[in-house]
PDB file of N, CA and C in Angstrom:
ATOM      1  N   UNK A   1      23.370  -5.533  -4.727  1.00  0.00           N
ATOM      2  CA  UNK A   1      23.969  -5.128  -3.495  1.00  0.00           C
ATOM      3  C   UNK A   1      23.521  -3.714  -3.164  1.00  0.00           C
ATOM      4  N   UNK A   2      22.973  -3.471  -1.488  1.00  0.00           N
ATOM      5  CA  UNK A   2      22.847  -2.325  -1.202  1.00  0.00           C
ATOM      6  C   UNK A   2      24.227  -1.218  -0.557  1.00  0.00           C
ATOM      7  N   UNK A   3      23.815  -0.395  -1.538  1.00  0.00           N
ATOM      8  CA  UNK A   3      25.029   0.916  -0.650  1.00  0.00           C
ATOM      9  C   UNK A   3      24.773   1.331   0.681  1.00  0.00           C
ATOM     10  N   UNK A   4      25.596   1.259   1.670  1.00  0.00           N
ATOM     11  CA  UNK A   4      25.522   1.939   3.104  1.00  0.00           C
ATOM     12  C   UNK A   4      25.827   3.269   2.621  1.00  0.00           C
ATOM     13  N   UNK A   5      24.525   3.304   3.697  1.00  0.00           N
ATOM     14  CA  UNK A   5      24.150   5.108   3.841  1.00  0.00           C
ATOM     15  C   UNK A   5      24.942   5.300   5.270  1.00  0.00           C
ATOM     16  N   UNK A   6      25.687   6.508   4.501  1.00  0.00           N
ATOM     17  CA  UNK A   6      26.520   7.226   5.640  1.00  0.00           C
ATOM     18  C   UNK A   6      26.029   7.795   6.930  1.00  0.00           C
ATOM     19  N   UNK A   7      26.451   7.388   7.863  1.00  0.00           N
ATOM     20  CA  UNK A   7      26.077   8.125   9.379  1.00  0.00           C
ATOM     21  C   UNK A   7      27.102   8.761   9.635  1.00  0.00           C
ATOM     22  N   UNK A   8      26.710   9.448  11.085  1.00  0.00           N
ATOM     23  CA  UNK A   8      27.351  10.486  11.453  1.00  0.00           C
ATOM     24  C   UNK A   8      28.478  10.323  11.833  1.00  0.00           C
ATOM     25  N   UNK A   9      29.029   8.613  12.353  1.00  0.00           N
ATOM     26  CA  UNK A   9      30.653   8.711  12.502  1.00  0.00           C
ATOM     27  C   UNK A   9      31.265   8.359  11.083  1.00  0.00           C
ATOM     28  N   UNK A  10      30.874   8.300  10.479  1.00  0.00           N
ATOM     29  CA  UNK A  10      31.187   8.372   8.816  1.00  0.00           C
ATOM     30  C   UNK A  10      31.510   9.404   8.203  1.00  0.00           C
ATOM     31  N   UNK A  11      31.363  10.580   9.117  1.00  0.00           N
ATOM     32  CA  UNK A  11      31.753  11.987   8.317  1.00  0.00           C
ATOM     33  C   UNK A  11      33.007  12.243   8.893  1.00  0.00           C
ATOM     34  N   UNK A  12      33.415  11.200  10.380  1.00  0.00           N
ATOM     35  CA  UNK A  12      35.044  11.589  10.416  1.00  0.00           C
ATOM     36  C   UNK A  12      35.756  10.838  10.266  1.00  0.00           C
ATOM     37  N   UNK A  13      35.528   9.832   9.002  1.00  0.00           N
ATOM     38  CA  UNK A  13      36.210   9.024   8.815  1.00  0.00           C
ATOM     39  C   UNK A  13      36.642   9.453   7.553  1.00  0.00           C
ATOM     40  N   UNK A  14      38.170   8.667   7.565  1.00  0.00           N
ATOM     41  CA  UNK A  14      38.796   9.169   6.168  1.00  0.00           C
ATOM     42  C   UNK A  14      38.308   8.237   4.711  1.00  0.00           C
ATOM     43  N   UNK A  15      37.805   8.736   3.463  1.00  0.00           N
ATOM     44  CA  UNK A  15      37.192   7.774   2.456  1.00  0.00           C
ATOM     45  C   UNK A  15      37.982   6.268   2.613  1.00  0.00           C
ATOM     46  N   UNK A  16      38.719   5.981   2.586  1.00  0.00           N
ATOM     47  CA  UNK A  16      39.235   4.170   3.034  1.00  0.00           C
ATOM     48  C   UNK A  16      38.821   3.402   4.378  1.00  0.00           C
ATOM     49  N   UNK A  17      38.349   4.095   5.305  1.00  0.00           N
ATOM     50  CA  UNK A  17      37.853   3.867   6.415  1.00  0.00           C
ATOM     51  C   UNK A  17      36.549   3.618   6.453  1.00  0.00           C
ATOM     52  N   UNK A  18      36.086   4.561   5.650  1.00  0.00           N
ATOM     53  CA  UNK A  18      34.837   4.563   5.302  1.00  0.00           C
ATOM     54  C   UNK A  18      33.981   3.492   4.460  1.00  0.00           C
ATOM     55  N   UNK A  19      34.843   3.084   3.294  1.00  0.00           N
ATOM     56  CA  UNK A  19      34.612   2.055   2.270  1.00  0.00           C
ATOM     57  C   UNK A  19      35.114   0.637   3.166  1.00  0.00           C
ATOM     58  N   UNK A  20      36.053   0.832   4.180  1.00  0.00           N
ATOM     59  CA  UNK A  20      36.053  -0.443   4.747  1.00  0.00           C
ATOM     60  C   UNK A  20      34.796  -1.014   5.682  1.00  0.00           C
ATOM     61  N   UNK A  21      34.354  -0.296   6.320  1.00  0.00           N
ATOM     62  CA  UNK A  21      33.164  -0.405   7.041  1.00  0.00           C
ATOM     63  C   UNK A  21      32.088  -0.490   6.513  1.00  0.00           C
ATOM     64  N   UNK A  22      31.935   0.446   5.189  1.00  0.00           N
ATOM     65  CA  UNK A  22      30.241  -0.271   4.457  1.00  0.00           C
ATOM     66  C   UNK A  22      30.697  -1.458   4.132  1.00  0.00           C
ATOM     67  N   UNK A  23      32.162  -1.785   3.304  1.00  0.00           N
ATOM     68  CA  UNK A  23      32.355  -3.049   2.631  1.00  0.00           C
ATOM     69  C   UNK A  23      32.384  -4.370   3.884  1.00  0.00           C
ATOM     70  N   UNK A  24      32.307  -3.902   5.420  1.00  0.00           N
ATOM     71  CA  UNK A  24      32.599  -5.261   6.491  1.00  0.00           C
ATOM     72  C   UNK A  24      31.518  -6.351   6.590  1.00  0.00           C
ATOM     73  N   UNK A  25      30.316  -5.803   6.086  1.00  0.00           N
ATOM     74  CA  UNK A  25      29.228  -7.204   6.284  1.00  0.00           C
ATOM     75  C   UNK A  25      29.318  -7.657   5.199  1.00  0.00           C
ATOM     76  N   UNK A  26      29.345  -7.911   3.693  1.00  0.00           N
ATOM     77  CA  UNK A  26      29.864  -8.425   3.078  1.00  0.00           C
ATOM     78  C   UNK A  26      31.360  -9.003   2.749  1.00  0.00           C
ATOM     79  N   UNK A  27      32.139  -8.361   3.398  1.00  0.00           N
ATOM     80  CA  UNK A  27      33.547  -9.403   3.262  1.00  0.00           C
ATOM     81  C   UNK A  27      33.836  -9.743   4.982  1.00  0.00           C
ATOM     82  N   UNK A  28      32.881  -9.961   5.468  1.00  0.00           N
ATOM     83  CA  UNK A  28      33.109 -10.638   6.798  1.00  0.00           C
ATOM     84  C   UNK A  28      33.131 -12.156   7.251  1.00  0.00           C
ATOM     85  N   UNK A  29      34.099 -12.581   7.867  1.00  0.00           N
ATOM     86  CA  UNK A  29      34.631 -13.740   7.972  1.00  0.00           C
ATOM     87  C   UNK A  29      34.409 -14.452   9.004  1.00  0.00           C
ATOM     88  N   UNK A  30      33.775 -15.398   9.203  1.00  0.00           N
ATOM     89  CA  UNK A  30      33.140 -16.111  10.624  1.00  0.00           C
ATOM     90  C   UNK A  30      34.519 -15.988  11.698  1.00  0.00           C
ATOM     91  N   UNK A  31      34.178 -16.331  12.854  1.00  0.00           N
ATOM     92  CA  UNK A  31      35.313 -16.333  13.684  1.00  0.00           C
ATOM     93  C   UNK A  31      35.761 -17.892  13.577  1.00  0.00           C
ATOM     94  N   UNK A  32      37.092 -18.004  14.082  1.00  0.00           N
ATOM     95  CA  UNK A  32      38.071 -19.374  14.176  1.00  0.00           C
ATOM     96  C   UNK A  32      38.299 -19.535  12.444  1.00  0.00           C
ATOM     97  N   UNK A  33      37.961 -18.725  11.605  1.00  0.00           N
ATOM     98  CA  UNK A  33      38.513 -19.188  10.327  1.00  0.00           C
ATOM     99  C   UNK A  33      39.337 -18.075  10.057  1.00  0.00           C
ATOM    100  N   UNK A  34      40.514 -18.684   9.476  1.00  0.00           N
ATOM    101  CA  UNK A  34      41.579 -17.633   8.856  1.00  0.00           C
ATOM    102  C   UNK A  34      41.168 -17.006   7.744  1.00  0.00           C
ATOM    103  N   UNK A  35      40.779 -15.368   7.343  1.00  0.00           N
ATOM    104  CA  UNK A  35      40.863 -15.090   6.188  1.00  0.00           C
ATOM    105  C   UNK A  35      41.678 -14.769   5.260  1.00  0.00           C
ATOM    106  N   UNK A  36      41.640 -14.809   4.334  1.00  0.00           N
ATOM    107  CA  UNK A  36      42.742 -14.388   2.899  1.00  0.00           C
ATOM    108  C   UNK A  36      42.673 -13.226   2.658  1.00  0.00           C
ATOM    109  N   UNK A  37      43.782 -12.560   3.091  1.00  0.00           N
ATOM    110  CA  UNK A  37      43.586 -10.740   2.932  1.00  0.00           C
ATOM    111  C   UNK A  37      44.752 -10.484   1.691  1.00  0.00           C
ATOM    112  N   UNK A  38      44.097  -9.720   1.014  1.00  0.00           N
ATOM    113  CA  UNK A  38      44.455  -9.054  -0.349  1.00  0.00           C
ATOM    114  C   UNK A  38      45.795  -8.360   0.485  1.00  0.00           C
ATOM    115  N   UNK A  39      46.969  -8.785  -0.141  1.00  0.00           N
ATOM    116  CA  UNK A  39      48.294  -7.893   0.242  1.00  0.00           C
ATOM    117  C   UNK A  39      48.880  -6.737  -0.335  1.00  0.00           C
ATOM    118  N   UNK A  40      47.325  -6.195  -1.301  1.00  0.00           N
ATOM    119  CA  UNK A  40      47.560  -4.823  -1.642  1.00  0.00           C
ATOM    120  C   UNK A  40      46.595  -4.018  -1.124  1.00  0.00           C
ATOM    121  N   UNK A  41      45.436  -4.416  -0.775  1.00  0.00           N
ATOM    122  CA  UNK A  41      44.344  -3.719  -0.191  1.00  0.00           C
ATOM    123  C   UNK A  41      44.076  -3.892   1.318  1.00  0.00           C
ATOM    124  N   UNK A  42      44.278  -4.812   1.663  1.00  0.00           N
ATOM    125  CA  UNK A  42      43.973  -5.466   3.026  1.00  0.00           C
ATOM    126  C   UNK A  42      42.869  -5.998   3.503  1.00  0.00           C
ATOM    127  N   UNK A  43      41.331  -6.471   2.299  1.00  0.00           N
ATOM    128  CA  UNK A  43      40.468  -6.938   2.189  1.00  0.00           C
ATOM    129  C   UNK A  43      40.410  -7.935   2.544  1.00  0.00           C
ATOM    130  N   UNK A  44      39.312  -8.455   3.531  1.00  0.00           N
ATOM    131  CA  UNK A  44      39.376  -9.803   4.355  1.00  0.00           C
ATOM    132  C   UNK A  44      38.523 -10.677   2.495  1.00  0.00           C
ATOM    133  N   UNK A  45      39.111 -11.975   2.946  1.00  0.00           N
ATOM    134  CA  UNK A  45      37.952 -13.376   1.849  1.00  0.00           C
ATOM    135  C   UNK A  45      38.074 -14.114   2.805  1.00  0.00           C
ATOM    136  N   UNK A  46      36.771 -14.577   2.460  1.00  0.00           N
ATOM    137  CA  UNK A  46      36.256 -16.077   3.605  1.00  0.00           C
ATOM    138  C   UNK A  46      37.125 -17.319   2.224  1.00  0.00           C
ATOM    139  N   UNK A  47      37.231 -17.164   1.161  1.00  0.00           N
ATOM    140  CA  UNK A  47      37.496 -18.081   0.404  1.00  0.00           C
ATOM    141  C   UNK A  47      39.122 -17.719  -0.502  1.00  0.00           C
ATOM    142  N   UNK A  48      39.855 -18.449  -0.628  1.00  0.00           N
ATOM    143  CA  UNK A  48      41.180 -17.864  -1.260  1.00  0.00           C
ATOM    144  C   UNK A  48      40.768 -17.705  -2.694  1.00  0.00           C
ATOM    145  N   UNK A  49      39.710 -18.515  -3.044  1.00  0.00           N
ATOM    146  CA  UNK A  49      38.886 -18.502  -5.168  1.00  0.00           C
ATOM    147  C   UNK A  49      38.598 -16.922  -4.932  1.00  0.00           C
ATOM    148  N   UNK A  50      37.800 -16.466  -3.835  1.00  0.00           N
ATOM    149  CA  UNK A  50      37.370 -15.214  -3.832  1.00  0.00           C
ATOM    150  C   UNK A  50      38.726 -13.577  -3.544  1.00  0.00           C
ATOM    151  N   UNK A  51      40.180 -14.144  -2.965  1.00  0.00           N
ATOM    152  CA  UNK A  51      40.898 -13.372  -3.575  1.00  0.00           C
ATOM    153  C   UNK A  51      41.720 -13.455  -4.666  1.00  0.00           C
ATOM    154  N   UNK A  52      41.864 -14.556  -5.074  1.00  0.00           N
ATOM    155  CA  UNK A  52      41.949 -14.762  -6.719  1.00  0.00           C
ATOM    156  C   UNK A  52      40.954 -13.745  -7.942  1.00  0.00           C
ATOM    157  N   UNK A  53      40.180 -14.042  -7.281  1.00  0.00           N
ATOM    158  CA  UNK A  53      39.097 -12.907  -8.443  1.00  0.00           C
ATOM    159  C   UNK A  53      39.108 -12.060  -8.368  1.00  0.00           C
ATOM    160  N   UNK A  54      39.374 -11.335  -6.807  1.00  0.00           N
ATOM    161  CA  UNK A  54      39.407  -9.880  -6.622  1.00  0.00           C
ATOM    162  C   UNK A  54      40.828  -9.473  -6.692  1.00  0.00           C
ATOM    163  N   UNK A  55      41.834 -10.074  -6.555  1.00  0.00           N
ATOM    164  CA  UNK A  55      43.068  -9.679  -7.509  1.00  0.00           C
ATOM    165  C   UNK A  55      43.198  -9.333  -8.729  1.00  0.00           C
ATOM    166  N   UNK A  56      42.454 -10.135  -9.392  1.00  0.00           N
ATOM    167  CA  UNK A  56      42.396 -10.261 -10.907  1.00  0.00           C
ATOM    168  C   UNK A  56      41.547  -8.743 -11.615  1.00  0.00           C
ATOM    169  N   UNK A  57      40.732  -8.891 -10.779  1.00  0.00           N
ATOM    170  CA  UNK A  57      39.879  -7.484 -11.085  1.00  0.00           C
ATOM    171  C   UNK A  57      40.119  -6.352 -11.008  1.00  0.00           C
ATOM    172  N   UNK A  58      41.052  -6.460  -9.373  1.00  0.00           N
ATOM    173  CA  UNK A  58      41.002  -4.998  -9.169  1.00  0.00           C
ATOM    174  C   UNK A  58      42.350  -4.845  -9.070  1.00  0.00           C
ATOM    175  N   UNK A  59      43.693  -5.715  -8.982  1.00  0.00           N
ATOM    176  CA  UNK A  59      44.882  -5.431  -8.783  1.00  0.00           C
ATOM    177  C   UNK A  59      45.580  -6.192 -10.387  1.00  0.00           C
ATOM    178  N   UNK A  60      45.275  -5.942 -11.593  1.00  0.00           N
ATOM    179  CA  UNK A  60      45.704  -7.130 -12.427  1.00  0.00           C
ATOM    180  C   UNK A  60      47.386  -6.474 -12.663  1.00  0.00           C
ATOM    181  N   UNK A  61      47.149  -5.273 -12.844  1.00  0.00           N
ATOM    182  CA  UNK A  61      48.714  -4.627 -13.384  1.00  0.00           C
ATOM    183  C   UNK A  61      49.692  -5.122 -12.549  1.00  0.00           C
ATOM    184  N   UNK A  62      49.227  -5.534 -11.289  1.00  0.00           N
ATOM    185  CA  UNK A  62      50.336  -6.015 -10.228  1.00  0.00           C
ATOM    186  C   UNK A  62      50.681  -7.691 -10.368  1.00  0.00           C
ATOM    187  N   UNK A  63      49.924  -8.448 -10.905  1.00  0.00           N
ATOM    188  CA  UNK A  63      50.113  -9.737 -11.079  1.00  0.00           C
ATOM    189  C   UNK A  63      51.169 -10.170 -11.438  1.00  0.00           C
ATOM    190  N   UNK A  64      51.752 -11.269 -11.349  1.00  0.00           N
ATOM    191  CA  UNK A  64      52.701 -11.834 -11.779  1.00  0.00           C
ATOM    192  C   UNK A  64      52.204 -12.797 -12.779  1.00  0.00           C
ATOM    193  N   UNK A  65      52.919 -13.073 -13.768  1.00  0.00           N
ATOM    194  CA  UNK A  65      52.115 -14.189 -14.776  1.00  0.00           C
ATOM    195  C   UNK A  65      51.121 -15.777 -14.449  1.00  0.00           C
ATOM    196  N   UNK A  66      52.058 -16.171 -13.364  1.00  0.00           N
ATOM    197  CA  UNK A  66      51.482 -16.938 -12.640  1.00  0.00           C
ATOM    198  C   UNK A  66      50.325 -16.489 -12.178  1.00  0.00           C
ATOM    199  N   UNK A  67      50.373 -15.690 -11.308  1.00  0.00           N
ATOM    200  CA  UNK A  67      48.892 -15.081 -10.706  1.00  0.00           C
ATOM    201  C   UNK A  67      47.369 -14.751 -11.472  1.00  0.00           C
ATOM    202  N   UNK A  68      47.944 -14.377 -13.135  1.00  0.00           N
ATOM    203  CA  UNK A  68      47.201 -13.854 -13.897  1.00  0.00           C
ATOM    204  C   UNK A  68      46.980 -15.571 -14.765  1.00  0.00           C
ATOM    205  N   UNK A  69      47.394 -16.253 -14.749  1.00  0.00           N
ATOM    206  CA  UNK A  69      46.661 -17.440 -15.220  1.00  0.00           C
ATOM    207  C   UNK A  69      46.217 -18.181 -13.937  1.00  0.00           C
ATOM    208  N   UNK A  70      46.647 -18.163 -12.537  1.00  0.00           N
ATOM    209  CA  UNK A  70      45.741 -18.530 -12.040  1.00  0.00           C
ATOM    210  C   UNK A  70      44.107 -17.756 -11.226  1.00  0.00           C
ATOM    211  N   UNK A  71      44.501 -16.206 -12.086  1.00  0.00           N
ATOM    212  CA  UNK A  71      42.807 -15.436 -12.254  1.00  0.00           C
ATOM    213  C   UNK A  71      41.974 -16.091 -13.800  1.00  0.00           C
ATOM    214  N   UNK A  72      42.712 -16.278 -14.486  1.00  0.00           N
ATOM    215  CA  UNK A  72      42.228 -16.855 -15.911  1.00  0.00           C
ATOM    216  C   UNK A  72      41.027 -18.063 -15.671  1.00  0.00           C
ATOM    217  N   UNK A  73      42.240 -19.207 -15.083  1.00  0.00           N
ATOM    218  CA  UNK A  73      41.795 -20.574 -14.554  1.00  0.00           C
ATOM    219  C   UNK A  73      40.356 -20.309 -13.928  1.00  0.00           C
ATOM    220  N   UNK A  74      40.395 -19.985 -12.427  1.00  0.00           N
ATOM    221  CA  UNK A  74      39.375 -19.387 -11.524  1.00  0.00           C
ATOM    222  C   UNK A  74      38.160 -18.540 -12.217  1.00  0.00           C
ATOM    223  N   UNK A  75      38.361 -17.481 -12.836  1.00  0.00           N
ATOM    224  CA  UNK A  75      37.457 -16.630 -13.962  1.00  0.00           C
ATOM    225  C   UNK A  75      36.431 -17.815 -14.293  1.00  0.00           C
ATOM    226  N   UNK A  76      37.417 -18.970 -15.034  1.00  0.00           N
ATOM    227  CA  UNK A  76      36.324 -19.802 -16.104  1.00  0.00           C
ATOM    228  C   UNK A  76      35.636 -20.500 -15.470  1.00  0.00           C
ATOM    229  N   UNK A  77      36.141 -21.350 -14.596  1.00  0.00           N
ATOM    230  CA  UNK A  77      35.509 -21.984 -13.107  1.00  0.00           C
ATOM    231  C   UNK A  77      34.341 -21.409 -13.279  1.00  0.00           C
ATOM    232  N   UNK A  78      34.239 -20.052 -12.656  1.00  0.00           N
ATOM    233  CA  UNK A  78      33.370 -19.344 -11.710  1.00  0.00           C
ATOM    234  C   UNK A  78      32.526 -19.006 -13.129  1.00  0.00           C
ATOM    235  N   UNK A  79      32.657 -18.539 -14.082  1.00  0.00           N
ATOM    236  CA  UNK A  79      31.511 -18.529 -15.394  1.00  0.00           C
ATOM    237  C   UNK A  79      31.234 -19.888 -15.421  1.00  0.00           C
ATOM    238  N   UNK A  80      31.761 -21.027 -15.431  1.00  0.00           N
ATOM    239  CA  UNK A  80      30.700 -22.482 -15.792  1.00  0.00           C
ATOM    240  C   UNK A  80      30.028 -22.666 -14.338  1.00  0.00           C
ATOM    241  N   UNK A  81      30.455 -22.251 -13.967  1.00  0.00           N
ATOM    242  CA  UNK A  81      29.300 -22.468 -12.363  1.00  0.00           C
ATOM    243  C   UNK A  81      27.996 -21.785 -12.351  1.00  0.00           C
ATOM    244  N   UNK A  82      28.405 -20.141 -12.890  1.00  0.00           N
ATOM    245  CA  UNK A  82      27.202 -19.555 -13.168  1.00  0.00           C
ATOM    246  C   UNK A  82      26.250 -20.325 -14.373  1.00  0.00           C
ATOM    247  N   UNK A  83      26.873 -20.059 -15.535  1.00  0.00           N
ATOM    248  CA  UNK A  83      26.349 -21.091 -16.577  1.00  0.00           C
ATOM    249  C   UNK A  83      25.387 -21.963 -16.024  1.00  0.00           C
ATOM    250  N   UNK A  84      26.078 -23.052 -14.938  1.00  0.00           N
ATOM    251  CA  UNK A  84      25.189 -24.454 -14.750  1.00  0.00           C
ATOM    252  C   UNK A  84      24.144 -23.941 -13.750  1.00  0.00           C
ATOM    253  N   UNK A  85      24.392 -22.895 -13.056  1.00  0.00           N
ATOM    254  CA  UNK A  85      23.021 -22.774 -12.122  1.00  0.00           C
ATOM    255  C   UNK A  85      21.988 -22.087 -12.850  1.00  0.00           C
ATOM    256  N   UNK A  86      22.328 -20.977 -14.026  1.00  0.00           N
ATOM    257  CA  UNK A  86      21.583 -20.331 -14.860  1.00  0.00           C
ATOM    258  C   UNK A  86      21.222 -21.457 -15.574  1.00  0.00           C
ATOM    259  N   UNK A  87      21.142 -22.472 -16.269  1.00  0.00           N
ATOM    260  CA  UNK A  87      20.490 -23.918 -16.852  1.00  0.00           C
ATOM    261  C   UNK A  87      19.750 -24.660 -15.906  1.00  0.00           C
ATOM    262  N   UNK A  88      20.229 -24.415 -14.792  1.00  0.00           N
ATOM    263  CA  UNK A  88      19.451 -25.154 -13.771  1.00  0.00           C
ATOM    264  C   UNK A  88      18.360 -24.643 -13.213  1.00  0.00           C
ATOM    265  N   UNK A  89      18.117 -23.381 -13.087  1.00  0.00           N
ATOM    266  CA  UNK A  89      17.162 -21.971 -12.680  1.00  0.00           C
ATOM    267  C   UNK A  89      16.079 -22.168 -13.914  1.00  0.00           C
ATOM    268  N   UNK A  90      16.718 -22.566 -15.081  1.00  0.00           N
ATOM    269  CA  UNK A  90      15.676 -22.155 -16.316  1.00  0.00           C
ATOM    270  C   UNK A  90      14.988 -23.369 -16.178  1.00  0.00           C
ATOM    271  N   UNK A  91      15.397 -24.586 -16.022  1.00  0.00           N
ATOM    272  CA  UNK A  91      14.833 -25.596 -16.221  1.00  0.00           C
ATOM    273  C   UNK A  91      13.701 -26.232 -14.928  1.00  0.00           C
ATOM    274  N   UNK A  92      14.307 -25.326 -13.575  1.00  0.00           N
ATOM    275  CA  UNK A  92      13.261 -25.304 -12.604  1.00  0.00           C
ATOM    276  C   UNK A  92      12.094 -24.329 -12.866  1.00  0.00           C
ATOM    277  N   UNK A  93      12.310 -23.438 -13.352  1.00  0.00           N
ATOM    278  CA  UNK A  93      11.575 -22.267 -13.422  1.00  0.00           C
ATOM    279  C   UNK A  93      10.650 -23.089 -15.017  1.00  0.00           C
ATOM    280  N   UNK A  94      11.093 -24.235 -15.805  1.00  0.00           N
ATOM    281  CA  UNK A  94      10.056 -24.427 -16.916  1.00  0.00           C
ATOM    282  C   UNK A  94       9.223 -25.934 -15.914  1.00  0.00           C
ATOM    283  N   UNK A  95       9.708 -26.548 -15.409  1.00  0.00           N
ATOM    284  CA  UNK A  95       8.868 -27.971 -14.827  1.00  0.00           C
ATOM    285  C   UNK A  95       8.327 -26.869 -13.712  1.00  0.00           C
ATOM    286  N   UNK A  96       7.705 -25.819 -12.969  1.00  0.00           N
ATOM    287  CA  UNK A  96       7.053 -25.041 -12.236  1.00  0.00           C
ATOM    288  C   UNK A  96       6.269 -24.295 -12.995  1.00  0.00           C
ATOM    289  N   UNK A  97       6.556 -23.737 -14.334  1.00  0.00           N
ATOM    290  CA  UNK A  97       5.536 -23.606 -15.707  1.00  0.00           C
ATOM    291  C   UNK A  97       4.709 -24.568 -16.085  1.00  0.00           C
ATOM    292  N   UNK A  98       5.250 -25.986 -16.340  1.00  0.00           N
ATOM    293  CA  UNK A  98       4.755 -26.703 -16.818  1.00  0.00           C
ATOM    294  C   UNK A  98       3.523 -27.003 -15.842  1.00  0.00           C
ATOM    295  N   UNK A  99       4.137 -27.278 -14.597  1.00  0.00           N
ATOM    296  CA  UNK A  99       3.059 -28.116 -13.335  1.00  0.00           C
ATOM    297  C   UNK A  99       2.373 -27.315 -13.143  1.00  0.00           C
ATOM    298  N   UNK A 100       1.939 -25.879 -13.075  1.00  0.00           N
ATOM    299  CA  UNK A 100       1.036 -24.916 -12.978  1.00  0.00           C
ATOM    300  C   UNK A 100       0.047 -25.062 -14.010  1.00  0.00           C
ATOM    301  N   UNK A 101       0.730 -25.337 -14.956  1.00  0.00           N
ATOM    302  CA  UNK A 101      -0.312 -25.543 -16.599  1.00  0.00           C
ATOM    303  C   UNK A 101      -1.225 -26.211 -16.357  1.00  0.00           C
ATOM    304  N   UNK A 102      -0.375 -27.564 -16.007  1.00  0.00           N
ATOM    305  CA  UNK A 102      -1.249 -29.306 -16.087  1.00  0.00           C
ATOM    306  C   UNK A 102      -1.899 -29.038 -14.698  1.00  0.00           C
ATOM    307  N   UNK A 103      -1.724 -28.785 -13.769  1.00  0.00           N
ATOM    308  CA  UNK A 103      -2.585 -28.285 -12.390  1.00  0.00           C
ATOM    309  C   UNK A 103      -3.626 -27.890 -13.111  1.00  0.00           C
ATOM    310  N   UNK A 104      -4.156 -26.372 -13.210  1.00  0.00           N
ATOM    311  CA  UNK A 104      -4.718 -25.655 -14.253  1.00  0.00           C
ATOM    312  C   UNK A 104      -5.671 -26.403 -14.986  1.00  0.00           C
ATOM    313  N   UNK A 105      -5.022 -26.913 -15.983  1.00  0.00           N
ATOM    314  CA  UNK A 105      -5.458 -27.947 -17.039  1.00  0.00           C
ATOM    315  C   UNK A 105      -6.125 -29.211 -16.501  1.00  0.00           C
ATOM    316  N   UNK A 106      -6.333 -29.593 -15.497  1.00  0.00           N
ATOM    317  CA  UNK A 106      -6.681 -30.422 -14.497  1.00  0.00           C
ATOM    318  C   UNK A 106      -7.812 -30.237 -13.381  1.00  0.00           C
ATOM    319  N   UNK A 107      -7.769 -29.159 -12.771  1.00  0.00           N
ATOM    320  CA  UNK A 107      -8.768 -29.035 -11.932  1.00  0.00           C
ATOM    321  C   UNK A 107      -9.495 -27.684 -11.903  1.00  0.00           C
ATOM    322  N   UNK A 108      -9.247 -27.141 -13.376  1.00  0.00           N
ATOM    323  CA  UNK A 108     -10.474 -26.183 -14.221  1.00  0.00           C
ATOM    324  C   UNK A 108     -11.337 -26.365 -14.433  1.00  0.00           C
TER     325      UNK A 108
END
């Protein structure tokens, strides 16, 4: 992720104003969809999994037990998802090794 570089109406803005506006093209929410805003921060999510995680991360001391097993739940989700696309990346990235080889190996 790139950091927004501050402009000039950025110098009269107060630091939360400021972090809301670099942070708006990434937590920006199509129109006609309701977003899920963090009720301690006021952070828009296009997805409610995505304020689950960012509760969990950045508000955990405030959780309620419930809340904190359903960041637990979500957490593991979201690691076997990575997991399966990282297995899936390796295994595209070896049959695109391989077919380059036998290409190669073929019309050398």
């Amino acid at each position: 992720m790139t950091e927004a570089t501050p402009t000039a109406t950025d110098q009269s803005r107060t630091p939360n104003e400021a972090a809301t506006a670099a942070t708006a093209a990434e937590t920006a929410v199509p129109e006609g969809e309701q977003p899920h805003e963090c009720p301690h921060c006021g952070r828009p999510f296009k997805r409610e999994r995505y304020l689950v995680l960012h509760r969990g991360i950045d508000h955990y001391e405030s959780l309620t037990e419930a809340e904190r097993e359903a960041f637990f739940e979500t957490y593991d989700a979201e690691a076997a998802d990575i997991r399966r696309f990282r297995i899936l990346a390796l295994g595209a990235l070896v049959l695109i090794y391989f077919g380059f080889l036998f290409a190669y190996a073929v019309f050398a």
